[in-house]
Protein backbone atom coordinates (compact mmCIF):
# COMPACT_ATOMS: atom_id res chain seq x y z
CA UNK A 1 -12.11 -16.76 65.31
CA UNK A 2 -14.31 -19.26 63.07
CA UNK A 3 -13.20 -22.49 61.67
CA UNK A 4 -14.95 -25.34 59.76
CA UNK A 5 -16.01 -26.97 63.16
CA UNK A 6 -18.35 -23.84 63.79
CA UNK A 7 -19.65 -23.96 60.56
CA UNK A 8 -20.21 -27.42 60.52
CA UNK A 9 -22.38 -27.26 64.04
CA UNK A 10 -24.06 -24.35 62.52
CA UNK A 11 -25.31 -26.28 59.63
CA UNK A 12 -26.45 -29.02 62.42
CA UNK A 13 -28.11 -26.61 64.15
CA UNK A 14 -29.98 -24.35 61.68
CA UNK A 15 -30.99 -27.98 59.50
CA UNK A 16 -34.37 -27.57 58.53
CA UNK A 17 -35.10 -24.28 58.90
CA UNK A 18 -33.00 -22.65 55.97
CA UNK A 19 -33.53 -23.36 52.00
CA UNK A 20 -31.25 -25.46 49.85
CA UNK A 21 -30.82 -22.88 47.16
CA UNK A 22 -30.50 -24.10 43.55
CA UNK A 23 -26.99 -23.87 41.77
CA UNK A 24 -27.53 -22.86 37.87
CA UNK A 25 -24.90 -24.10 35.07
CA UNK A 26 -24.01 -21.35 33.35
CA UNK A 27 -23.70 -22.14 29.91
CA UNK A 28 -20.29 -21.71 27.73
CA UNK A 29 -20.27 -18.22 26.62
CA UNK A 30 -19.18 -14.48 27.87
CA UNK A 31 -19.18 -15.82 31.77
CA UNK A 32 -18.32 -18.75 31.17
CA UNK A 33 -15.95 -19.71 28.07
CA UNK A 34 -15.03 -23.23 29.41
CA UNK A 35 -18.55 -23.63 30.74
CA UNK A 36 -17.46 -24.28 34.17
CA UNK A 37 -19.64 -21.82 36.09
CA UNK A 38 -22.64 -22.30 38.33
CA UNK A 39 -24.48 -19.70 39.95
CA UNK A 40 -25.64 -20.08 43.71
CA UNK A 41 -29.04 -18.84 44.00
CA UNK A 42 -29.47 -17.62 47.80
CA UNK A 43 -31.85 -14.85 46.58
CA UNK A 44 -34.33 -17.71 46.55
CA UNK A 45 -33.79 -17.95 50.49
CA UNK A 46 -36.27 -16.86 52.90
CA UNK A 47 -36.61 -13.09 53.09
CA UNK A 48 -34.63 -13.03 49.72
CA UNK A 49 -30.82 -13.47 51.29
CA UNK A 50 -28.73 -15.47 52.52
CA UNK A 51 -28.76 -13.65 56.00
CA UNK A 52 -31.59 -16.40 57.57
CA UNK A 53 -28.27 -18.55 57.91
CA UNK A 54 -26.41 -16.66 60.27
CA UNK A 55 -29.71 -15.14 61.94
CA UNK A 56 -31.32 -18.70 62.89
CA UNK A 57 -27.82 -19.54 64.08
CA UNK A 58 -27.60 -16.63 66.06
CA UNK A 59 -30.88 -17.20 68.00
CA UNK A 60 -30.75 -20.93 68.42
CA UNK A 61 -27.34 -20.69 69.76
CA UNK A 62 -28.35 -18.46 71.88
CA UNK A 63 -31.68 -20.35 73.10
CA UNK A 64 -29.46 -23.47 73.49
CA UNK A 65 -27.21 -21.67 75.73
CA UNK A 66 -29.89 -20.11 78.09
CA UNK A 67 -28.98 -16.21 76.94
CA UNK A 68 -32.33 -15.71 74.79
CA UNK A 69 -34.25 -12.80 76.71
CA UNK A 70 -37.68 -12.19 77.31
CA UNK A 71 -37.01 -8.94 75.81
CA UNK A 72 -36.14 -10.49 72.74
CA UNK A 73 -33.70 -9.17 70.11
CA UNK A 74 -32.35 -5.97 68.87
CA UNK A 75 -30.35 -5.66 65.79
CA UNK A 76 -29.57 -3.54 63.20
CA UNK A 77 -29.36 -2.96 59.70
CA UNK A 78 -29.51 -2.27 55.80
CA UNK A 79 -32.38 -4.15 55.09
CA UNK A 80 -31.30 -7.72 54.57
CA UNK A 81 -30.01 -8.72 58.02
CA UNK A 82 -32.80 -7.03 59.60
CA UNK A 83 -35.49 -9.27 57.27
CA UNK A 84 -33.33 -12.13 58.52
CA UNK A 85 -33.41 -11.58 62.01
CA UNK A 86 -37.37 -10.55 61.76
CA UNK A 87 -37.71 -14.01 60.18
CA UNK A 88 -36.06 -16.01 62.82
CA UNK A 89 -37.67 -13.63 65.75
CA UNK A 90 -41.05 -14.81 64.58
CA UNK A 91 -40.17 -18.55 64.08
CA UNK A 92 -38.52 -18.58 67.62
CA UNK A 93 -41.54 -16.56 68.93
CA UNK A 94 -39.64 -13.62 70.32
CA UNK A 95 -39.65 -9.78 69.79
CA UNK A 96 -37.14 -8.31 67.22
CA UNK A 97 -36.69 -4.63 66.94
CA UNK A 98 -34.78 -3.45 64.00
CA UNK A 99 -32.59 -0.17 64.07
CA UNK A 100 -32.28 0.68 60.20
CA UNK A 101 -30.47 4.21 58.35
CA UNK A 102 -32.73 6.63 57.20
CA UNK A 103 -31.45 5.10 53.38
CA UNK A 104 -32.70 1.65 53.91
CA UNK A 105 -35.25 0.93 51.15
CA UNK A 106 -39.36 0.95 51.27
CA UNK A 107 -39.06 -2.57 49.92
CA UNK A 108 -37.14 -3.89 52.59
CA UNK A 109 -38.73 -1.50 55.63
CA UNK A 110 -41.99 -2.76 54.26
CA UNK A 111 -40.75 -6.27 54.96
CA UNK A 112 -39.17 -5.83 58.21
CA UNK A 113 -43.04 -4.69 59.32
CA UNK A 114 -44.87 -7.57 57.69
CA UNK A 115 -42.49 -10.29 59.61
CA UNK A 116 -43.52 -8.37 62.86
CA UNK A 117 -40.62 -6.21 64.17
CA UNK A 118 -40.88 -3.01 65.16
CA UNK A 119 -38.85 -0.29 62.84
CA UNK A 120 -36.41 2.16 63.99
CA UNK A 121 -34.86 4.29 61.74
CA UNK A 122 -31.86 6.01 62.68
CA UNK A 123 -29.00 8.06 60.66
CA UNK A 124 -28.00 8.11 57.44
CA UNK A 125 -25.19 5.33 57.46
CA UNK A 126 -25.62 1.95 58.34
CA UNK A 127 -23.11 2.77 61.45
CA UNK A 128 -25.54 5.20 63.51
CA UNK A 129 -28.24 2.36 62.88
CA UNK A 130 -25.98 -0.18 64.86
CA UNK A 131 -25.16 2.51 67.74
CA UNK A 132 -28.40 3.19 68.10
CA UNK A 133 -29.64 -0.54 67.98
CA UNK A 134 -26.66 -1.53 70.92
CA UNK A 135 -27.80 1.23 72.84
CA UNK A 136 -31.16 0.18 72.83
CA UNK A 137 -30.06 -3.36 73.48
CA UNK A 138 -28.42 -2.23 77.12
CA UNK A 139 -31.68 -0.56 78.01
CA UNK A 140 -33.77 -3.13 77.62
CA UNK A 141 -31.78 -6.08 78.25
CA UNK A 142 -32.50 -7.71 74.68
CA UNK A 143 -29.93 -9.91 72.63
CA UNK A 144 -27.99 -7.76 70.18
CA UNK A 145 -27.61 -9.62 67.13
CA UNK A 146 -24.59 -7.89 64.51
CA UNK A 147 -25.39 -7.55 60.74
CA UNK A 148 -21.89 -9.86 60.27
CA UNK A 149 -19.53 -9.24 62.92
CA UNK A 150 -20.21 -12.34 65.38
CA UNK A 151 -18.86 -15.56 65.49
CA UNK A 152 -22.54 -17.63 65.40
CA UNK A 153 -23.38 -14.96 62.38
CA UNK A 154 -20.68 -16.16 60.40
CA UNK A 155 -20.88 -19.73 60.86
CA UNK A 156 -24.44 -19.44 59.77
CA UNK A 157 -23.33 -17.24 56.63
CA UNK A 158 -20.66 -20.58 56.01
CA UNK A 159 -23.09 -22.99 55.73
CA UNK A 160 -23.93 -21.98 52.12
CA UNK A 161 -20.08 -23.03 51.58
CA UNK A 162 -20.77 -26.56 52.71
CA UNK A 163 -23.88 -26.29 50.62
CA UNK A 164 -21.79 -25.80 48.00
CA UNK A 165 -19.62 -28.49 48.48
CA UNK A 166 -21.97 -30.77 48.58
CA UNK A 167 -23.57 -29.81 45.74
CA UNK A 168 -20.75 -30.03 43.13
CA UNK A 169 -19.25 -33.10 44.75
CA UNK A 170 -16.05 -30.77 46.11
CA UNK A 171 -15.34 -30.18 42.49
CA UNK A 172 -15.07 -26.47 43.22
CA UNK A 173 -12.27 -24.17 42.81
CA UNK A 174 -12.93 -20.38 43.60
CA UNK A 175 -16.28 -19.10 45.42
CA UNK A 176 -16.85 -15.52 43.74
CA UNK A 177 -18.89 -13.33 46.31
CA UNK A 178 -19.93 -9.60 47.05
CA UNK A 179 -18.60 -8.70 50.57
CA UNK A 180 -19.75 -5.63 52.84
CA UNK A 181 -18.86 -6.15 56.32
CA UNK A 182 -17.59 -9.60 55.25
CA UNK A 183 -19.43 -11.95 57.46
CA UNK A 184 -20.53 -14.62 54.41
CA UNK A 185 -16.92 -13.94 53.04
CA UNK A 186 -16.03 -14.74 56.17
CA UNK A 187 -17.94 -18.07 56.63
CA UNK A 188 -17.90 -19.20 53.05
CA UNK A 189 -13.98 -19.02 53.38
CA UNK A 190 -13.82 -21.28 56.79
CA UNK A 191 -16.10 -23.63 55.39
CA UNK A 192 -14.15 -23.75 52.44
CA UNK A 193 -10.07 -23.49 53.80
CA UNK A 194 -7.97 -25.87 52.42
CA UNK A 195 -10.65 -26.69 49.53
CA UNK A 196 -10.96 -24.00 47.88
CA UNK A 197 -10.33 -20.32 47.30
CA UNK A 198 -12.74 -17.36 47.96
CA UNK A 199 -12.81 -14.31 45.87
CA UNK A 200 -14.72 -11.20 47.15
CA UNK A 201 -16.17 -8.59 44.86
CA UNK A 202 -16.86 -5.06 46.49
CA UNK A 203 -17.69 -1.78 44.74
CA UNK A 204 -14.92 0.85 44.64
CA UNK A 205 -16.68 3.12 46.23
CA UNK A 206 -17.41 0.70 49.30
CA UNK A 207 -13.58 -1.15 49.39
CA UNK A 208 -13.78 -2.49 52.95
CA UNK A 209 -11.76 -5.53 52.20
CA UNK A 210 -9.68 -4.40 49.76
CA UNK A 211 -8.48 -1.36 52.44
CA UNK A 212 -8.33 -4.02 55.34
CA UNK A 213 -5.95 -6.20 53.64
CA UNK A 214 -3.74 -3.59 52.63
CA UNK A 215 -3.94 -2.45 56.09
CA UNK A 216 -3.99 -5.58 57.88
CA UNK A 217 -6.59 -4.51 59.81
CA UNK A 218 -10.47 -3.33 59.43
CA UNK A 219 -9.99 0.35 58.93
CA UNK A 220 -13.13 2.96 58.15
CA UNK A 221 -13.89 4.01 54.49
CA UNK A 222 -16.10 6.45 52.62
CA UNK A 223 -19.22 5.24 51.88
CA UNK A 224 -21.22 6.31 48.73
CA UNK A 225 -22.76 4.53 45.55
CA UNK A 226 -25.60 2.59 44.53
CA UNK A 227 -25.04 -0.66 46.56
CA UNK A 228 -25.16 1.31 50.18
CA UNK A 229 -28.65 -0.49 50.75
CA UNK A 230 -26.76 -3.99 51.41
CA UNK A 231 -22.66 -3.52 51.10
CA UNK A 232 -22.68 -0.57 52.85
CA UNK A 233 -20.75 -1.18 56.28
CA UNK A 234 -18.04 1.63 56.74
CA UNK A 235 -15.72 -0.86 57.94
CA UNK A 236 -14.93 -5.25 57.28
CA UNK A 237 -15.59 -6.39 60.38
CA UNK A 238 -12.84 -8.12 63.01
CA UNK A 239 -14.02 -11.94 62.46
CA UNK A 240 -13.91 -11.13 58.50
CA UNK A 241 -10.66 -9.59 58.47
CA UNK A 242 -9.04 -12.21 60.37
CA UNK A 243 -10.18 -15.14 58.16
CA UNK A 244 -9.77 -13.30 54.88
CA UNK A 245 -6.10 -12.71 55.83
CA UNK A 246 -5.73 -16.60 57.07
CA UNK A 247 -7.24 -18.06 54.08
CA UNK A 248 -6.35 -15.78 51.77
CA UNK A 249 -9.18 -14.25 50.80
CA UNK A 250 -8.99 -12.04 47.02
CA UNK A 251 -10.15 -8.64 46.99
CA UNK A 252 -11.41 -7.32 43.40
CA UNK A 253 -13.07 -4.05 42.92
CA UNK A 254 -15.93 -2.93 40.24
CA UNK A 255 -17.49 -0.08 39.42
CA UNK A 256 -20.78 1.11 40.07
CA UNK A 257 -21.64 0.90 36.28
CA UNK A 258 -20.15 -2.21 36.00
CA UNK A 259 -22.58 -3.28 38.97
CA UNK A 260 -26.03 -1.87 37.29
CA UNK A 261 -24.69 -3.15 34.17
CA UNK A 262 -24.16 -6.86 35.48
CA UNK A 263 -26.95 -6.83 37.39
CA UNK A 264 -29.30 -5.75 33.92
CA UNK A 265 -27.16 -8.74 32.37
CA UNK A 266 -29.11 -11.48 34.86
CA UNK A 267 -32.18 -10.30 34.52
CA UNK A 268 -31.99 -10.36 30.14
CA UNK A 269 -29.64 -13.04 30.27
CA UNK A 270 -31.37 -15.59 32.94
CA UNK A 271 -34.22 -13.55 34.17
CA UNK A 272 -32.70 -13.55 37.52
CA UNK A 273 -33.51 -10.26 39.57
CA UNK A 274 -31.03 -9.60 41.84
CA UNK A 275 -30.48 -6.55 44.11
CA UNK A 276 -27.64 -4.33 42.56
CA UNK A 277 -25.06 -5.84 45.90
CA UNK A 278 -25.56 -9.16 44.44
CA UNK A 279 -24.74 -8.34 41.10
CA UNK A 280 -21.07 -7.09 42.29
CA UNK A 281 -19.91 -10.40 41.54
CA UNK A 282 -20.67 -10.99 38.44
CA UNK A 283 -19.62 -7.54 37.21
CA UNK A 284 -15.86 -8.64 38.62
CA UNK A 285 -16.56 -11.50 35.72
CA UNK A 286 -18.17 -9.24 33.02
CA UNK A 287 -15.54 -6.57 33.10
CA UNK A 288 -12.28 -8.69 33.39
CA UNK A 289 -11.42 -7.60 37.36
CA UNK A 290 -11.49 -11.33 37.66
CA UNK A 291 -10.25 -14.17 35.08
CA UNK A 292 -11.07 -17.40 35.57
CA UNK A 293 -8.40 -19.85 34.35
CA UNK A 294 -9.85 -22.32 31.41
CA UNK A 295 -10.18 -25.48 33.67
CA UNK A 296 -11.17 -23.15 36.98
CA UNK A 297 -14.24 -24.50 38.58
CA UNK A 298 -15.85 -21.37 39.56
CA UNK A 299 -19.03 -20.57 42.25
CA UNK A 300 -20.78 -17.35 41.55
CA UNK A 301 -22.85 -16.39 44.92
CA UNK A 302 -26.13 -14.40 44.01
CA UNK A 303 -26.42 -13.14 47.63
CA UNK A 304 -29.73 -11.20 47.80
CA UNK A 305 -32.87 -10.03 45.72
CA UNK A 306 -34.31 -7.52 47.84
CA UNK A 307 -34.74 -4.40 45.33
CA UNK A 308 -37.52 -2.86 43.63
CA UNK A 309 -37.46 -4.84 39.80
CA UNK A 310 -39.34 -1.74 38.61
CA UNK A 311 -35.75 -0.20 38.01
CA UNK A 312 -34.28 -2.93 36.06
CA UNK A 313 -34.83 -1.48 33.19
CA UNK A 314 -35.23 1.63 33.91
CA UNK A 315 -31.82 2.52 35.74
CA UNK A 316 -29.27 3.67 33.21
């Protein structure tokens, strides 16, 4: 559905208007025994994700090809996707209206309403959000932009893979990520086919890609835990699914304590505050669920920083 051609006209098409976000050595030690680690630092992107990729390329692609309404945009949402699409609305000049679940946190509703958009909230579950949002988007005629399920969404998502490349000269082996509905899993890995291998951290209680493997197919799961604010799609979406099981995509589950825990560990350990989604990766490192060889060359994606750092501390 995506290859490295649509990444790499993504990356032509959003230039300038994203962040090149810093990659950290991580020094030798629990992480990192070899000292072959960096961590990617999209939480310094704009509106605190890496969701601005896919969102500009969304609404420039669309703009190039003439199917940009008047009414604008319509999407819908956790939080981050909806900050991203918000963001790119109001660079492009154009309405966005954001359909978001009744759980999507103050920080982040509070942020959809400063970039402009106009907030809809909308079930419990990230799923009646988007129902509600493509609804909405046949009344009024407005583009409906998907959280991670479209092909110019995931190109967008894969340009932080080429970023990646780029910035460790290719010398890269594994890209370790947090997936929800899987569209950066799904870019990072096109970007990356052939060059290198992408692992993707979810919670257990949240396996979307770990069930749609086994499956072969995007099938729906429970939903429940403490990362439902940002990896909390019920199902991997189609475009995921079929590049995780062409590229060969790694699923590895953590816990939710292993999540709060890991996430604690940046902030004490690099004073990097992350949103607990983000952290998922780095618990897969912390608690064993992945092993880096000695000589692996290994990418940790920080994907988002959208939280409240009041409960850093304070969450158990």
């Amino acid at each position: 559905m995506i290859g490295l051609r649509d990444v790499e006209a993504a990356a032509a098409r959003i230039a300038g208007r994203v962040r090149r976000t810093p990659l950290l050595a991580v020094d030798p030690g629990p992480l990192a025994p070899a000292g072959r680690m960096w961590l990617k630092l999209e939480q310094t992107q704009h509106t605190g994700s890496f969701k601005p990729r896919g969102a500009f390329n969304r609404v420039l692609a669309a703009r190039e090809a003439g199917l940009l309404p008047e009414a604008g945009i319509v999407a819908a949402s956790g939080g981050n996707a909806g900050l991203a699409f918000a963001h790119a609305a109001a660079e492009a000049g154009i309405r966005a209206e954001v359909f978001v679940p009744e759980t999507a946190p103050a920080v982040k509703v509070a942020g959809l309403r400063a970039l402009g958009a106009t907030v809809v909230r909308a079930g419990d579950r990230y799923a009646a959000a988007q129902e509600a949002a493509m609804e909405r988007a046949t009344a009024t005629g407005a583009l409906f932009c998907h959280a991670y399920d479209q092909p110019d969404v995931c190109a967008g998502q894969g340009t932080l893979g080429l970023e990646i490349l780029e910035q460790t000269g290719g010398e890269v082996d594994t890209v370790l990520l947090a997936v929800g509905g899987g569209g950066l899993m799904a870019g990072v890995a096109a970007a990356l086919e052939g060059r290198a291998r992408v692992v993707g951290t979810e919670p257990d209680t949240v396996p979307t890609l770990e069930r749609a493997l086994r499956a072969g197919r995007p099938v729906d799961v429970p939903v429940s835990g403490v990362t439902t604010d940002s990896l909390g799609a019920t199902r991997l979406g189609d475009i995921a699914c079929e590049v995780a099981l062409r590229t060969g995509v790694r699923p590895v589950l953590v816990t939710d304590e292993a999540v709060i825990a890991a996430r604690r560990f940046l902030w004490e350990g690099y004073r990097l505050a992350v949103e607990l989604g983000a952290a998922a990766a780095v618990a897969a490192l912390r608690t064993g669920a992945y092993r880096p060889e000695p000589d692996e060359r290994v990418v940790v994606v920080l994907c988002g920083a959208n939280t409240d750092p009041a409960d850093l501390l304070t969450r158990p």
